[in-house]
C-alpha atoms as a PDB file:
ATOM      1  CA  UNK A   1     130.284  81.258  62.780  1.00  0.00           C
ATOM      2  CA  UNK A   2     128.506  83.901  64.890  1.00  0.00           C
ATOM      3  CA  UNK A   3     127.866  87.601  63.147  1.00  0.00           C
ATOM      4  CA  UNK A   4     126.181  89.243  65.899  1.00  0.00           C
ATOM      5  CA  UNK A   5     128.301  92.467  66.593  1.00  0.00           C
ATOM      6  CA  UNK A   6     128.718  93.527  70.090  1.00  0.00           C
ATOM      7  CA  UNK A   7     126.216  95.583  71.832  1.00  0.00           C
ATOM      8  CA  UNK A   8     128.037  98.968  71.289  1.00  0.00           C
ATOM      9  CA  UNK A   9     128.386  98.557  67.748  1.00  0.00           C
ATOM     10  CA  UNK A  10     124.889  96.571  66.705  1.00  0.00           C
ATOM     11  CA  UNK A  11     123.111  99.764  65.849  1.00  0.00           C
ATOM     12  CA  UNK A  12     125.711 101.005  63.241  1.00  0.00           C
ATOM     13  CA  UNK A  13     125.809  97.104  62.189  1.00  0.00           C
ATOM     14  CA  UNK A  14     121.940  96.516  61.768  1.00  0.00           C
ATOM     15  CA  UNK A  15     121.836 100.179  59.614  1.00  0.00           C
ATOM     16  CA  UNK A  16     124.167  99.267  57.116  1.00  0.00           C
ATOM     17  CA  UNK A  17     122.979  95.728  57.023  1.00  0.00           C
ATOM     18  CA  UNK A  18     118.927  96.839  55.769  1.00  0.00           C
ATOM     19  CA  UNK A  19     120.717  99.586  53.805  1.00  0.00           C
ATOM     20  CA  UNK A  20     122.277  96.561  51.657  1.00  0.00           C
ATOM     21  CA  UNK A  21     119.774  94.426  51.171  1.00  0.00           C
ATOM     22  CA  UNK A  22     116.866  96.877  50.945  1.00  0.00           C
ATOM     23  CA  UNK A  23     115.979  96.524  46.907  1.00  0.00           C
ATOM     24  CA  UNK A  24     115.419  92.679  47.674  1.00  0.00           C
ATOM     25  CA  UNK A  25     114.147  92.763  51.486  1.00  0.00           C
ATOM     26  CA  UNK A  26     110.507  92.772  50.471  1.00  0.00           C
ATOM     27  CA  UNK A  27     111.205  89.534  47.718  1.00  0.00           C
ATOM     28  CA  UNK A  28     113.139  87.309  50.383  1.00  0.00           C
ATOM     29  CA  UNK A  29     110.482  87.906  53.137  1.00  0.00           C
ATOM     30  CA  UNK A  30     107.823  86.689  51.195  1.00  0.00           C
ATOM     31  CA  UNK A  31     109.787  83.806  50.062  1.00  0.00           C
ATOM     32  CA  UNK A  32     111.160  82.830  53.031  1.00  0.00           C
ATOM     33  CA  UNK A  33     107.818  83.012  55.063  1.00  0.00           C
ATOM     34  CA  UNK A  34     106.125  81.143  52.151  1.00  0.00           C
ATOM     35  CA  UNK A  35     103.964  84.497  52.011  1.00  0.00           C
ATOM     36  CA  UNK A  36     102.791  83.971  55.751  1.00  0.00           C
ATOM     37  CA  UNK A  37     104.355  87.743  56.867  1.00  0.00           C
ATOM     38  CA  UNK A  38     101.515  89.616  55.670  1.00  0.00           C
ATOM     39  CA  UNK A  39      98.695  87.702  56.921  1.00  0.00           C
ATOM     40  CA  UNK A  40     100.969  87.902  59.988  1.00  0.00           C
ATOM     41  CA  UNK A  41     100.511  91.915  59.699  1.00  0.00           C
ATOM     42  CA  UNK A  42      97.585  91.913  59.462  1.00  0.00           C
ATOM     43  CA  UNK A  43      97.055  89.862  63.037  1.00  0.00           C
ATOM     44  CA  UNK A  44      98.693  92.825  64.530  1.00  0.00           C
ATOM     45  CA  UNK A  45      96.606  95.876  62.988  1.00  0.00           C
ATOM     46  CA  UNK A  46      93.592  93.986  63.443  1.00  0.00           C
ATOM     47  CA  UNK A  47      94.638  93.873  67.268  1.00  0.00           C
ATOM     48  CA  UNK A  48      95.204  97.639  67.620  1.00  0.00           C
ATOM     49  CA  UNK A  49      92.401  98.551  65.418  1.00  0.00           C
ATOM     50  CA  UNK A  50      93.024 102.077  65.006  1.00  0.00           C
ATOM     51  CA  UNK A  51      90.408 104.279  64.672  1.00  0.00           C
ATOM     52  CA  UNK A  52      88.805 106.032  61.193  1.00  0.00           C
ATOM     53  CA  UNK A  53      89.776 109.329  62.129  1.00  0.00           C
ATOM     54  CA  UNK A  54      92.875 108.182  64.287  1.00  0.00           C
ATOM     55  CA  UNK A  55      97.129 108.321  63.916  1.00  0.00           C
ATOM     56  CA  UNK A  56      98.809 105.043  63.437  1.00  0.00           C
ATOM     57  CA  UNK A  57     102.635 104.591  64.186  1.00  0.00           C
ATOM     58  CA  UNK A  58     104.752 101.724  62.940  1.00  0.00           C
ATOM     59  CA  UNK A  59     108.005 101.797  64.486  1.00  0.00           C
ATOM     60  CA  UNK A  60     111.335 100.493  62.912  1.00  0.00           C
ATOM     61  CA  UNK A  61     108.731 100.187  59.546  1.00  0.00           C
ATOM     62  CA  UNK A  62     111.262  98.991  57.184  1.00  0.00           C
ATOM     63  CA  UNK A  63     109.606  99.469  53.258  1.00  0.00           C
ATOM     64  CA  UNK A  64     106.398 100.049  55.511  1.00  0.00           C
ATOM     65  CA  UNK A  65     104.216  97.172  55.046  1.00  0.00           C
ATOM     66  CA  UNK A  66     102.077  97.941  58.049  1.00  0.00           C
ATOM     67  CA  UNK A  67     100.890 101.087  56.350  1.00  0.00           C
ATOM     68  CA  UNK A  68      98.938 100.090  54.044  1.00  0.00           C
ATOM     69  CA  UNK A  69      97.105  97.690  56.290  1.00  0.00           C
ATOM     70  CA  UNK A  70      96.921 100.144  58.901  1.00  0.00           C
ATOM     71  CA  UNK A  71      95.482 102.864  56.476  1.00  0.00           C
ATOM     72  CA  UNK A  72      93.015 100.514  55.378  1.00  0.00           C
ATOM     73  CA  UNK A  73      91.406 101.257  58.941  1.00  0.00           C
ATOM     74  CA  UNK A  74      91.801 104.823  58.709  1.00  0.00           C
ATOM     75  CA  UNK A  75      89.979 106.293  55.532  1.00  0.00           C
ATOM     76  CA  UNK A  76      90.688 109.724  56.920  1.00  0.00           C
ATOM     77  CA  UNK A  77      93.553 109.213  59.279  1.00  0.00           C
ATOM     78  CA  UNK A  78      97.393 109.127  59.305  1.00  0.00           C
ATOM     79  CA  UNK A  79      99.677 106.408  59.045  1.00  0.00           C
ATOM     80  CA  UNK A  80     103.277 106.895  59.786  1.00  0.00           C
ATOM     81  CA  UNK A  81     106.397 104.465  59.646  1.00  0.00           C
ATOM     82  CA  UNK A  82     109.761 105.385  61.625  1.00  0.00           C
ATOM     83  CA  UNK A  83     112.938 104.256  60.563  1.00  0.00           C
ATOM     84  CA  UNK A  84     116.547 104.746  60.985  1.00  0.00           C
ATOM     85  CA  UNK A  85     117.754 102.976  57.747  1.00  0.00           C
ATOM     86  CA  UNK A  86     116.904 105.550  54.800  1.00  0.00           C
ATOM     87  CA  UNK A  87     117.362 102.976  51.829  1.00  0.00           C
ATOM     88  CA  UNK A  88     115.136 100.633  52.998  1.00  0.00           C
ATOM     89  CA  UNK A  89     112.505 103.879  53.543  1.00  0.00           C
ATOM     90  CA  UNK A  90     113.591 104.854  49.829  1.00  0.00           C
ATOM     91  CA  UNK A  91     112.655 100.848  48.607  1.00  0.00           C
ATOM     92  CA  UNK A  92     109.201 100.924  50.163  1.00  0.00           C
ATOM     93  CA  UNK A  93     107.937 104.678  48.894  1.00  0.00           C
ATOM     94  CA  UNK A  94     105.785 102.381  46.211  1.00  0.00           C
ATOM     95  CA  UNK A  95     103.418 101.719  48.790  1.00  0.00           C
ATOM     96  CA  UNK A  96     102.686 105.567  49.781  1.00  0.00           C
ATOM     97  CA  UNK A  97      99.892 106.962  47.877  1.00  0.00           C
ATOM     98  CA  UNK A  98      99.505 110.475  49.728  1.00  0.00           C
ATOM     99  CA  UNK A  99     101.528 113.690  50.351  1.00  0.00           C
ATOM    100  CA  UNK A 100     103.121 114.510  53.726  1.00  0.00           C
ATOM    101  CA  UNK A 101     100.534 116.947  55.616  1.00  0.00           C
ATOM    102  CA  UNK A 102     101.676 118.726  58.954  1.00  0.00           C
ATOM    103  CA  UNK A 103     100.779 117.421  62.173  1.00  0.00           C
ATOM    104  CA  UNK A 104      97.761 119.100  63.111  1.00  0.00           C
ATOM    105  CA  UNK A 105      95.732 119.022  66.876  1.00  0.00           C
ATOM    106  CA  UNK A 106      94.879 116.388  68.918  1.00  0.00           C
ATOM    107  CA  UNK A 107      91.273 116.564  68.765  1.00  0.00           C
ATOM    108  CA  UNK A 108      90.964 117.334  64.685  1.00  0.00           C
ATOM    109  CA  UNK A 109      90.228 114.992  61.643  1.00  0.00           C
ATOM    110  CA  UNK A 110      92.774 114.204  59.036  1.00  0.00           C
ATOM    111  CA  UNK A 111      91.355 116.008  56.053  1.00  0.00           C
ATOM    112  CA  UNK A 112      92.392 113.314  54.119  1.00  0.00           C
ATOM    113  CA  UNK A 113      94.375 109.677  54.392  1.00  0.00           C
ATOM    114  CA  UNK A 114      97.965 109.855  54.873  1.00  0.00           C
ATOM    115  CA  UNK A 115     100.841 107.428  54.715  1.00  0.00           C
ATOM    116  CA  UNK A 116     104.640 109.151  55.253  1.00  0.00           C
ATOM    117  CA  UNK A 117     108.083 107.980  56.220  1.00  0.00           C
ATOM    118  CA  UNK A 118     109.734 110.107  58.750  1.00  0.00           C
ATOM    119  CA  UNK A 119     113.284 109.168  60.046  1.00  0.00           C
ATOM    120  CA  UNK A 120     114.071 108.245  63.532  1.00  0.00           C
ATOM    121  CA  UNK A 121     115.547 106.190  65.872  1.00  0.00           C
ATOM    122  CA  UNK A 122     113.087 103.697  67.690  1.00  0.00           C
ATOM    123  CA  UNK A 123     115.107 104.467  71.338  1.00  0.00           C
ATOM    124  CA  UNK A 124     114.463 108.242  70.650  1.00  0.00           C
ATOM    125  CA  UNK A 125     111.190 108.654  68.531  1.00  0.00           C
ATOM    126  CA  UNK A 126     110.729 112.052  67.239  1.00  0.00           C
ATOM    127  CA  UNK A 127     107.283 112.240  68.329  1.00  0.00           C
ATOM    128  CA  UNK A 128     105.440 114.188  71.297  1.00  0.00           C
ATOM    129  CA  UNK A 129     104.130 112.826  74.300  1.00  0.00           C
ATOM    130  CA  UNK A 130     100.233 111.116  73.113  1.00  0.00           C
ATOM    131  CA  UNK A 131     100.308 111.021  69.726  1.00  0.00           C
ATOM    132  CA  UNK A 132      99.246 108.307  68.403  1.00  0.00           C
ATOM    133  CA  UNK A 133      96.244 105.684  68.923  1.00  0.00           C
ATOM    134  CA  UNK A 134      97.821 102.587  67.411  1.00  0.00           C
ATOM    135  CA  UNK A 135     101.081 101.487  67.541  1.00  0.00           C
ATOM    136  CA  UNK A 136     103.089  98.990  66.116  1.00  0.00           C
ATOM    137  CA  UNK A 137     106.346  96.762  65.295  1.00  0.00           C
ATOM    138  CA  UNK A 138     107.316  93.641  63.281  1.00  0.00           C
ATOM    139  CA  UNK A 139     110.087  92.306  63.554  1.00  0.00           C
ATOM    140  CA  UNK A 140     112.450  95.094  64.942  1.00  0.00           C
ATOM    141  CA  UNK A 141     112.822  95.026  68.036  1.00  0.00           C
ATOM    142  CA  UNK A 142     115.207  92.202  67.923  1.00  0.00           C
ATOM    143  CA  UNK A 143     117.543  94.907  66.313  1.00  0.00           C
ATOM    144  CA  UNK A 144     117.733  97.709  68.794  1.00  0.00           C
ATOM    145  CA  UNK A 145     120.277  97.216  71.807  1.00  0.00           C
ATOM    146  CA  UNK A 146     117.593  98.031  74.843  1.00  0.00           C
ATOM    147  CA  UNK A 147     114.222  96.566  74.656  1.00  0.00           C
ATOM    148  CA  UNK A 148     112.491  97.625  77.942  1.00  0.00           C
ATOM    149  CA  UNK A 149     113.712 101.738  76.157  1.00  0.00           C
ATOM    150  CA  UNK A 150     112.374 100.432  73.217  1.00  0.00           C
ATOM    151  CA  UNK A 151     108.568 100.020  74.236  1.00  0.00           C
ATOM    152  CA  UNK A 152     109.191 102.782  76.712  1.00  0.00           C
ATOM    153  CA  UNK A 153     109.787 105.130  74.327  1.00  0.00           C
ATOM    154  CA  UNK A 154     105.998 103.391  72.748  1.00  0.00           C
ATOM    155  CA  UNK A 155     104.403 103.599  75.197  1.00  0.00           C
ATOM    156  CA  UNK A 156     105.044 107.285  75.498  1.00  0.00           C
ATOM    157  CA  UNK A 157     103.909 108.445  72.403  1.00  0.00           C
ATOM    158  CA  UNK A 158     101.166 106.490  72.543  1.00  0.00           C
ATOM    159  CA  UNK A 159      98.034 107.945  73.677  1.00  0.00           C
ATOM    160  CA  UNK A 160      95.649 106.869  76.778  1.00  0.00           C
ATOM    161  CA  UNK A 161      93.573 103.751  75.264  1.00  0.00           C
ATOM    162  CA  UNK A 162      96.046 103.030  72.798  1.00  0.00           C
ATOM    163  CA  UNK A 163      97.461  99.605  71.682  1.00  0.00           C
ATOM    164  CA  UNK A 164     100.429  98.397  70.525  1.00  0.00           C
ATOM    165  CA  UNK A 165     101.110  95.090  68.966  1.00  0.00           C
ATOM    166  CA  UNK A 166     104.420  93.231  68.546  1.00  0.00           C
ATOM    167  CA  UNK A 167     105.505  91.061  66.056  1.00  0.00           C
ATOM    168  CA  UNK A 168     108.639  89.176  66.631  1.00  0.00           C
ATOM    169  CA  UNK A 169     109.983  85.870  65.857  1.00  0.00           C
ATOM    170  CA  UNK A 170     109.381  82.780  68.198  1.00  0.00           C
ATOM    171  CA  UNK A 171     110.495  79.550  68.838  1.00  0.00           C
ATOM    172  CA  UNK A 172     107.807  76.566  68.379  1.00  0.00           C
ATOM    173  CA  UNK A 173     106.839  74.622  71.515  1.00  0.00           C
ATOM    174  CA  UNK A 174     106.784  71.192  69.814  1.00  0.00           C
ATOM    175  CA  UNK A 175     110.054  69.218  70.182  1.00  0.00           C
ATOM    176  CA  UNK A 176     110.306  68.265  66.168  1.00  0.00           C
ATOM    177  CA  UNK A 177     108.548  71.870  65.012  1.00  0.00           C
ATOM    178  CA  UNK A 178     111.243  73.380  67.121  1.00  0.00           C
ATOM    179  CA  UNK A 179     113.757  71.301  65.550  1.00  0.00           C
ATOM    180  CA  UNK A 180     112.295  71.992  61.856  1.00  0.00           C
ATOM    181  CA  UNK A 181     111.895  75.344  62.658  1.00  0.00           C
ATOM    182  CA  UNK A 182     115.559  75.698  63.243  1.00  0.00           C
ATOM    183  CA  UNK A 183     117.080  73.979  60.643  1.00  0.00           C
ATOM    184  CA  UNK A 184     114.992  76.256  58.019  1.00  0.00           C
ATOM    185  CA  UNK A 185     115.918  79.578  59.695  1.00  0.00           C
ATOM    186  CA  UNK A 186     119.287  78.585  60.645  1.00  0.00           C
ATOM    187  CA  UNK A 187     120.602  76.890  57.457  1.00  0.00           C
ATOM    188  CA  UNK A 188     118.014  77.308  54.376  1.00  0.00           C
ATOM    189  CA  UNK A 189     117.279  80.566  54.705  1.00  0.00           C
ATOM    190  CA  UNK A 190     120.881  81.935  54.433  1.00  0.00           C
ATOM    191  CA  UNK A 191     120.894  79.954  50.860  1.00  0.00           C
ATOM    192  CA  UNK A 192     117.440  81.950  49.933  1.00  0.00           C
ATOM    193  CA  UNK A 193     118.839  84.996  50.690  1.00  0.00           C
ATOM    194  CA  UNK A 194     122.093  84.571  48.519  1.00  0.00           C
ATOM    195  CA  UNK A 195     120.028  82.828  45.732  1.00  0.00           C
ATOM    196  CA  UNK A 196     117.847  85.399  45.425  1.00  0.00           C
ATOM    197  CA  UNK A 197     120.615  87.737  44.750  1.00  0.00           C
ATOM    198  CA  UNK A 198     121.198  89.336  48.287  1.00  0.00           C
ATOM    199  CA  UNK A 199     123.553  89.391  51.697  1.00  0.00           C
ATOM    200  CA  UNK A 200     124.579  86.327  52.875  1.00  0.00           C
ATOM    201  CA  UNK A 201     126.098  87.404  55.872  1.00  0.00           C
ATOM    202  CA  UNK A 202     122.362  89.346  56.668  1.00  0.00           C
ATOM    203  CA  UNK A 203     120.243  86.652  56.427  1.00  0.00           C
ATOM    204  CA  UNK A 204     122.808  84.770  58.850  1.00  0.00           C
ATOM    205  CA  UNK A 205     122.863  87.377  61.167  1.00  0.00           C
ATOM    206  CA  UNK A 206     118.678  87.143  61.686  1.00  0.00           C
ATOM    207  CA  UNK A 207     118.373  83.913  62.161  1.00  0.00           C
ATOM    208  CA  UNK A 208     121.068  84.012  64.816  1.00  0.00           C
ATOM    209  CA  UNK A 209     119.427  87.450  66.754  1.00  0.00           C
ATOM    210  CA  UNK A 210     115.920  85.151  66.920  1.00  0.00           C
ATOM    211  CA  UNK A 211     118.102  82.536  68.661  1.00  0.00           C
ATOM    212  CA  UNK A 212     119.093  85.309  71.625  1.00  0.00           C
ATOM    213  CA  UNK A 213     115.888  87.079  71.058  1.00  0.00           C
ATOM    214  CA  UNK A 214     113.882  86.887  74.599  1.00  0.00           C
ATOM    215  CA  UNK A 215     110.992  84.506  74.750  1.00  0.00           C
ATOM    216  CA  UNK A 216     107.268  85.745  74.398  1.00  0.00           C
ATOM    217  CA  UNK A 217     106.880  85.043  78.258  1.00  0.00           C
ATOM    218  CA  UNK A 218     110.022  87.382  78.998  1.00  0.00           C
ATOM    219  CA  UNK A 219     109.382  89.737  76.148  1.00  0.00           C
ATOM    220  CA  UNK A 220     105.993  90.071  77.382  1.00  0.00           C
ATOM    221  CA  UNK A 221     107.657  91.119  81.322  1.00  0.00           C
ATOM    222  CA  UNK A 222     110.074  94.132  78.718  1.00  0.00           C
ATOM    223  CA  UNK A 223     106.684  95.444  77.945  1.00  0.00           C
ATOM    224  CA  UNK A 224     104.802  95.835  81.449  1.00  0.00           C
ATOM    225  CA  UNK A 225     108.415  97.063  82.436  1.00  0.00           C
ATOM    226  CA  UNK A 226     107.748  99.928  79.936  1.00  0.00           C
ATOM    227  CA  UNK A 227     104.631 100.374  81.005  1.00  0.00           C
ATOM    228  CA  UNK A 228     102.299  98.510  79.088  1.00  0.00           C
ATOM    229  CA  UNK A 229      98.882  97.185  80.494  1.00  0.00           C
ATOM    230  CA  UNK A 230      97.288  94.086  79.731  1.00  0.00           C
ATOM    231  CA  UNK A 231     100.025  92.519  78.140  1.00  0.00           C
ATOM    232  CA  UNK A 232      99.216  89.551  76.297  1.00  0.00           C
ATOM    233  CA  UNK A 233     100.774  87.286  73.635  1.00  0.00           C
ATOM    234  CA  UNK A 234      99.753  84.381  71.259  1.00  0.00           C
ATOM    235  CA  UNK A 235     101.807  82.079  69.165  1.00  0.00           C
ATOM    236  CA  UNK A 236     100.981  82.349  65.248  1.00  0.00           C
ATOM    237  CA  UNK A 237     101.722  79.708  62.639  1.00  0.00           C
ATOM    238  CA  UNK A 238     102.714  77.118  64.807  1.00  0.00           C
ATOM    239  CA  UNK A 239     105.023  78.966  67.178  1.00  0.00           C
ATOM    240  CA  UNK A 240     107.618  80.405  64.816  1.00  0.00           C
ATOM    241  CA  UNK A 241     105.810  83.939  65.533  1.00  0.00           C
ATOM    242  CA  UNK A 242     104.384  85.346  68.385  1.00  0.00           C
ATOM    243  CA  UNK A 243     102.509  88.585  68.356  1.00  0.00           C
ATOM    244  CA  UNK A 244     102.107  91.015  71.709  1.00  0.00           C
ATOM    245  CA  UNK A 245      99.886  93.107  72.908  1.00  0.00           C
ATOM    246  CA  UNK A 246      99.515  95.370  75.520  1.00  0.00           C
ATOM    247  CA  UNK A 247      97.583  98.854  76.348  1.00  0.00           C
ATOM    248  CA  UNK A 248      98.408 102.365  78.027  1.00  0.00           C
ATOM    249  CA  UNK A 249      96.024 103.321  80.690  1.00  0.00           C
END
């Protein structure tokens, strides 16, 4: 049975879906990747490679894993993750180890490293025009209702020579990976997600937005429609991720 909400009403749907399984989001995703979904973060900050001094966005952050990794490039630079679901913002505070400090200039230094949650909505980021020099997104954009807006609204925050990198579920090339693939996502995951004491109904609903998720090849076309430069993708862990990348010139 199908759970995907209709297009006008996915954004309330996907908010008060991460709002009820926040306290066990960060559990399940290790399980269910087998502890694969950090290494596959850190693909993507590796690929933007921010710089030491530089601003870092990660955009629909969740509990903000990509912070951490992404502050690990910045020893005096800012790292900030944008969400629209408060709760799961609230679940991943843990991982912040610095105060919020006010934006300051373009051209200054961070006086020290900083790693905040503001609130936002990834169609509408509350951000100026060139702001940041790295950007980035796991698994999210799957959950907003207008893609090409989506890395539009990236691409304008991001700076001249900045990067962005996408991480997004994929479907594996291979015949019987493909058919493996599907089988976990579609019918064992749902079981990990009620055994480990969370939503059913949520961890049906992903599996079935990957299924209507655009391929890489056609997500990659959403991003030069935005307009993103030297858009690339590769396939990680044998096709059931694909990460993106693309520049503003």
């Amino acid at each position: 049975m199908s759970v995907l909400p209709a297009l006008d009403e996915k954004a309330t749907y996907v908010e008060r879906m991460f709002a009820r399984i926040a306290p066990t989001y960060d559990r399940i995703n290790r399980v269910m990747t087998f502890g694969q979904d950090q290494t596959w973060r850190q693909h993507a900050v590796n690929a933007v490679a921010p710089p030491i001094d530089g601003r870092a966005l990660d955009v629909g952050t969740g509990t903000g894993d990509f912070l951490p990794l992404l502050a690990a490039w910045m020893p005096v630079g800012i790292a900030v993750g944008v969400d629209f679901c408060l709760p799961m913002m609230h679940s991943g505070w843990p991982k912040l180890d610095a105060t919020y400090v006010l934006p300051v200039a373009h051209s200054a230094i961070a006086a020290q490293q900083v790693l905040t949650f503001v609130g936002g909505d990834a169609l509408c980021l509350p951000f100026a025009d060139n702001s940041f020099d790295a950007v980035t997104t796991g698994f999210a954009v799957r959950n907003v209702t207008d893609i090409t807006a989506a890395f539009r609204e990236m691409w304008r925050v991001a700076r001249p020579g900045g990067v962005v990198a996408c991480l997004e579920v994929a479907r594996p090339q291979h015949r019987l990976l493909r058919l493996g693939h599907q089988l976990y996502f579609e019918q064992i995951v749902p079981w990990i997600g009620t055994l480990l004491g969370s939503d059913r109904q949520a961890y049906t609903y992903l599996p079935q937005s990957a299924r209507t998720f655009p391929t890489p090849p056609v997500l990659a076309e959403h991003m030069r429609t935005a307009g993103w430069q030297h858009v690339h993708y590769r396939y990680l862990s044998l096709g059931a991720v694909a990460l993106h990348t693309g520049v503003k010139l």
